[in-house]
N, C-alpha and C. Protein backbone atom coordinates (compact mmCIF):
# COMPACT_ATOMS: atom_id res chain seq x y z
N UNK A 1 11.96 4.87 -8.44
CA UNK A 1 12.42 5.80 -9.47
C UNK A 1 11.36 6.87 -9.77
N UNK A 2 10.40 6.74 -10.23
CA UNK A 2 9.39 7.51 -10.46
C UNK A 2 8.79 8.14 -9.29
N UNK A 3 8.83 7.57 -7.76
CA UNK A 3 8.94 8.33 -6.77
C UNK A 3 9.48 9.43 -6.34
N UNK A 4 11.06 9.07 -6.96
CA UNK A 4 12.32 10.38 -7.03
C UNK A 4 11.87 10.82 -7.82
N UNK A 5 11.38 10.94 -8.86
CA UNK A 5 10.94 12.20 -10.09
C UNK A 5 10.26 12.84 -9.44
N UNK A 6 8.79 12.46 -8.96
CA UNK A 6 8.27 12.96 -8.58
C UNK A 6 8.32 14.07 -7.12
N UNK A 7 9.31 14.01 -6.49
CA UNK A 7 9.73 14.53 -5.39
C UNK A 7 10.89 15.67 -5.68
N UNK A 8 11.39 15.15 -7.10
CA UNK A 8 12.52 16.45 -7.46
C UNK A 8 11.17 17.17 -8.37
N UNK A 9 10.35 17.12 -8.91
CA UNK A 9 9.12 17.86 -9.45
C UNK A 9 8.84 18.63 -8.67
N UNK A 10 8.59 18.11 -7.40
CA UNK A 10 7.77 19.07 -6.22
C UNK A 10 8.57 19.95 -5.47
N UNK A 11 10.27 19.66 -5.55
CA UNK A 11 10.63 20.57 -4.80
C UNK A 11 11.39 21.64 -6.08
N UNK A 12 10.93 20.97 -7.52
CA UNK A 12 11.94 22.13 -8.02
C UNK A 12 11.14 23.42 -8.51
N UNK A 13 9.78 22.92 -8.50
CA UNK A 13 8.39 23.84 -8.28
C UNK A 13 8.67 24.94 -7.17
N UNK A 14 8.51 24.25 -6.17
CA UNK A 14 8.65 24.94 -4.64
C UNK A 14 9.85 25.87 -5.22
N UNK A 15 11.24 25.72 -5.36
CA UNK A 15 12.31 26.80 -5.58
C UNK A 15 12.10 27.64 -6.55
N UNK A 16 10.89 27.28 -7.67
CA UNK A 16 10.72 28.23 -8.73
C UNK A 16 10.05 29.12 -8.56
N UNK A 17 9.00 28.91 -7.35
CA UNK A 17 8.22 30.05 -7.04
C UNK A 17 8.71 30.79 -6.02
N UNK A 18 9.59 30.11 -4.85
CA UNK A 18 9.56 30.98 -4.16
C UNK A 18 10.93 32.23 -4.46
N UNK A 19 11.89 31.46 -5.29
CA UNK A 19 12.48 32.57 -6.26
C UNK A 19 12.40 32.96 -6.76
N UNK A 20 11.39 32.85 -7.39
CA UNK A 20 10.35 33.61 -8.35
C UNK A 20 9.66 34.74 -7.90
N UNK A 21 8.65 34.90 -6.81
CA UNK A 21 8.69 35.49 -5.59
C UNK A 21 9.38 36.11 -4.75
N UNK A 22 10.59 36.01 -4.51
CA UNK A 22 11.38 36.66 -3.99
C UNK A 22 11.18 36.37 -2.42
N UNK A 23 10.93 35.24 -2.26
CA UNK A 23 10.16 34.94 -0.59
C UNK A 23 12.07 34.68 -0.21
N UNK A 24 12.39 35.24 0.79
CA UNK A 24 13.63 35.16 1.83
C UNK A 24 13.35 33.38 2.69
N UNK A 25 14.56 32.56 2.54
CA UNK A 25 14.26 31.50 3.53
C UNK A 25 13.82 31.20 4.94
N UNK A 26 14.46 33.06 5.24
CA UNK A 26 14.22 32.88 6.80
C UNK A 26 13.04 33.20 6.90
N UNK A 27 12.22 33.71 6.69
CA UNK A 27 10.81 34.84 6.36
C UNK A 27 9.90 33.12 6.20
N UNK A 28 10.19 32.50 5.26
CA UNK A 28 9.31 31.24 5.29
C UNK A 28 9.84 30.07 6.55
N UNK A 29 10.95 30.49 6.80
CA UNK A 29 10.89 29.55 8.54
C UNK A 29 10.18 30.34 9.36
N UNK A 30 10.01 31.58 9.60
CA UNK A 30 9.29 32.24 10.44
C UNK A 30 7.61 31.86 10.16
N UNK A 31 6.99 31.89 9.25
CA UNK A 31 6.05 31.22 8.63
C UNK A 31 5.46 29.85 9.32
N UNK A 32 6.74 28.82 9.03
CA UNK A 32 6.45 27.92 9.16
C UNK A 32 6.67 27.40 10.81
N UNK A 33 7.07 28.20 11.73
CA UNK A 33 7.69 28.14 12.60
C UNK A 33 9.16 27.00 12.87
N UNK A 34 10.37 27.25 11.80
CA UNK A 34 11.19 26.14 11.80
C UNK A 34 12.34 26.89 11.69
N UNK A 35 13.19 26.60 11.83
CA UNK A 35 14.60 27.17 12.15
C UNK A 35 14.78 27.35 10.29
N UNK A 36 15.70 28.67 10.12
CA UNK A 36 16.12 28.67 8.08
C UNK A 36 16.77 27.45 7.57
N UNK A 37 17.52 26.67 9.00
CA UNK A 37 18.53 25.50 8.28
C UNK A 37 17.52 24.46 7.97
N UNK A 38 16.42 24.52 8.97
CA UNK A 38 15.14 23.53 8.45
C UNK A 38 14.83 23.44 6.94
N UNK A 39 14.15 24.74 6.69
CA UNK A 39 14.01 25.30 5.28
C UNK A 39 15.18 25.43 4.22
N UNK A 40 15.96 25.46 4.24
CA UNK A 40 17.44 25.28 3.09
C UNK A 40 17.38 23.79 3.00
N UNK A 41 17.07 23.03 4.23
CA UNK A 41 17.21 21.47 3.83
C UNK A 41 15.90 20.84 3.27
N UNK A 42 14.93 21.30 4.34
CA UNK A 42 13.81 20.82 3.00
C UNK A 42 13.83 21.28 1.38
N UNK A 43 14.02 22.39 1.00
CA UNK A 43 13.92 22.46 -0.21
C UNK A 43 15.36 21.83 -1.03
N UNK A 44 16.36 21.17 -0.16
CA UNK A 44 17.10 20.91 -1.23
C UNK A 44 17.10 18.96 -1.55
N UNK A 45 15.35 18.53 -0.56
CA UNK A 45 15.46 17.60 -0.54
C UNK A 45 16.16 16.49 0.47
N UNK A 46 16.57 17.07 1.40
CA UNK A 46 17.65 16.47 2.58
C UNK A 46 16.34 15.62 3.09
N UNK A 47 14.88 16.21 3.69
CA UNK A 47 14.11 15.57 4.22
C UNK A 47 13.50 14.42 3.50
N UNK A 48 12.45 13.36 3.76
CA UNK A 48 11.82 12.47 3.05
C UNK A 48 10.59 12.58 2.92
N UNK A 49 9.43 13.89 3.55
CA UNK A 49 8.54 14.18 3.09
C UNK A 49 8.10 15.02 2.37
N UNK A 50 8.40 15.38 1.19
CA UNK A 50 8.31 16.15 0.50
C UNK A 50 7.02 16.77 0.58
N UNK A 51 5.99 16.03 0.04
CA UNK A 51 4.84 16.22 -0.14
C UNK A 51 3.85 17.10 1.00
N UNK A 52 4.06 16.61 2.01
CA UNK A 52 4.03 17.41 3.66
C UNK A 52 4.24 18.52 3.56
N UNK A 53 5.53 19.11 3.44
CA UNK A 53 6.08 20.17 3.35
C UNK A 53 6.01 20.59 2.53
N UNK A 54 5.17 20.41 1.30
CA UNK A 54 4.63 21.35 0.21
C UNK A 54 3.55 21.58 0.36
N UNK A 55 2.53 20.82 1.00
CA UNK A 55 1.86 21.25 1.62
C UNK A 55 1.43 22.15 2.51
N UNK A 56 2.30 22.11 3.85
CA UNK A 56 2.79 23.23 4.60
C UNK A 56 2.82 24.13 4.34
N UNK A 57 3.82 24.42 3.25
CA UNK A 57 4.18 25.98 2.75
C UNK A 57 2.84 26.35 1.63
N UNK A 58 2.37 25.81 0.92
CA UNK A 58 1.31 26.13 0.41
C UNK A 58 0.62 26.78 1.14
N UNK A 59 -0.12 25.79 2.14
CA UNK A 59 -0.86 26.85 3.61
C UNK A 59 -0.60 28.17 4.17
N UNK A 60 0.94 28.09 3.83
CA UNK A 60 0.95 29.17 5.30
C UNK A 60 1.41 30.32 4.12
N UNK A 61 1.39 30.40 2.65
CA UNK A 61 1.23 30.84 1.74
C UNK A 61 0.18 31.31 0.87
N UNK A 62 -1.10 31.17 1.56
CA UNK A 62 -2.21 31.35 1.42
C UNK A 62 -2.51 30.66 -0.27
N UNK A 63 -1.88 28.95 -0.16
CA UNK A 63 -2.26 28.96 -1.25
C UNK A 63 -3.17 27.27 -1.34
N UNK A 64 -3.81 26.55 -2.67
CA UNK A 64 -4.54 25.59 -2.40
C UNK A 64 -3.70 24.59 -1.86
N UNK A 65 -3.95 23.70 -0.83
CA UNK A 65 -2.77 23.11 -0.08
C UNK A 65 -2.02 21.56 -1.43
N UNK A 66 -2.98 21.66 -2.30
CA UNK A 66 -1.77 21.08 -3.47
C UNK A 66 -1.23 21.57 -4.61
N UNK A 67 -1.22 22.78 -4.10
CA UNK A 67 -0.47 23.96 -5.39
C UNK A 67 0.78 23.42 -5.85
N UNK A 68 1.71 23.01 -5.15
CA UNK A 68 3.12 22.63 -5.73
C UNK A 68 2.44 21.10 -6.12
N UNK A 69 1.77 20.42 -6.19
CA UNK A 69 1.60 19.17 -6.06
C UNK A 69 0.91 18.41 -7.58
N UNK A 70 -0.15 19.30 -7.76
CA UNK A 70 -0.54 19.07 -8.92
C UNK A 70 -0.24 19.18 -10.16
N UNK A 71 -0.55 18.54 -11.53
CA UNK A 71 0.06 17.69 -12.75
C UNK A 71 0.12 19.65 -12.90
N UNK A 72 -0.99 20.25 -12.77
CA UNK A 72 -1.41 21.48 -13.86
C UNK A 72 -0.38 22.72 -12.75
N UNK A 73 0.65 22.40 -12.64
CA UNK A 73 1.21 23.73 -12.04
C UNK A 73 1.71 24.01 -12.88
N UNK A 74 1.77 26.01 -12.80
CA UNK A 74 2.33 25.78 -14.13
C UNK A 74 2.54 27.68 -13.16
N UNK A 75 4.48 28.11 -13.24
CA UNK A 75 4.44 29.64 -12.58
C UNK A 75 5.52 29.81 -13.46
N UNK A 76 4.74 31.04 -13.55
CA UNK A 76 5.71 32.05 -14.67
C UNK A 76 5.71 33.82 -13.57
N UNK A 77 7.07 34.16 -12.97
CA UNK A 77 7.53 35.43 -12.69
C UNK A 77 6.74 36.29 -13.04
N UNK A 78 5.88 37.44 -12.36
CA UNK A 78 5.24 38.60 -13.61
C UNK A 78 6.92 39.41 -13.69
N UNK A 79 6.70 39.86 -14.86
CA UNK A 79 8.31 41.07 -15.24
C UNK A 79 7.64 42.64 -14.59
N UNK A 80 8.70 42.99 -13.90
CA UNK A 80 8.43 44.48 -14.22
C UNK A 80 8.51 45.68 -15.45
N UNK A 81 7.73 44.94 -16.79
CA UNK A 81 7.78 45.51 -18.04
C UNK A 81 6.57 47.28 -17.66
């Protein structure tokens, strides 16, 4: 149970930023080198390594490879104010 929390945490992170961002699915399969249906299924959780693949995309996102992972994430959109 607390496994599944933790895995819908990490991927609902992952969809907040990268819609947040405006990152295209296919643009992060190209990235990651994986087909877009790869990427639509990892983020909707279809796969069982979550953690991997937040990893992954962190990397190839130039970001710390436990950015989606850690207690202190915390993304807020900038506005175009």
């Amino acid at each position: 149970m607390v496994e599944q929390r933790r895995k819908d945490l990490i991927l609902k992170r992952m969809n907040q930023f990268i819609d947040g961002e405006g990152y295209r699915k296919d643009y992060l399969a190209d990235l990651l080198g994986e087909k877009p249906q790869t990427i639509y299924k990892q983020l909707s959780g279809k796969f069982q390594n979550v953690e991997q693949f937040a990893i992954d995309l962190a990397r190839v996102l130039n970001k710390k490879d436990t950015f989606f992972i850690e207690e202190s994430f915390s993304y807020q959109p900038e506005t175009g104010d």
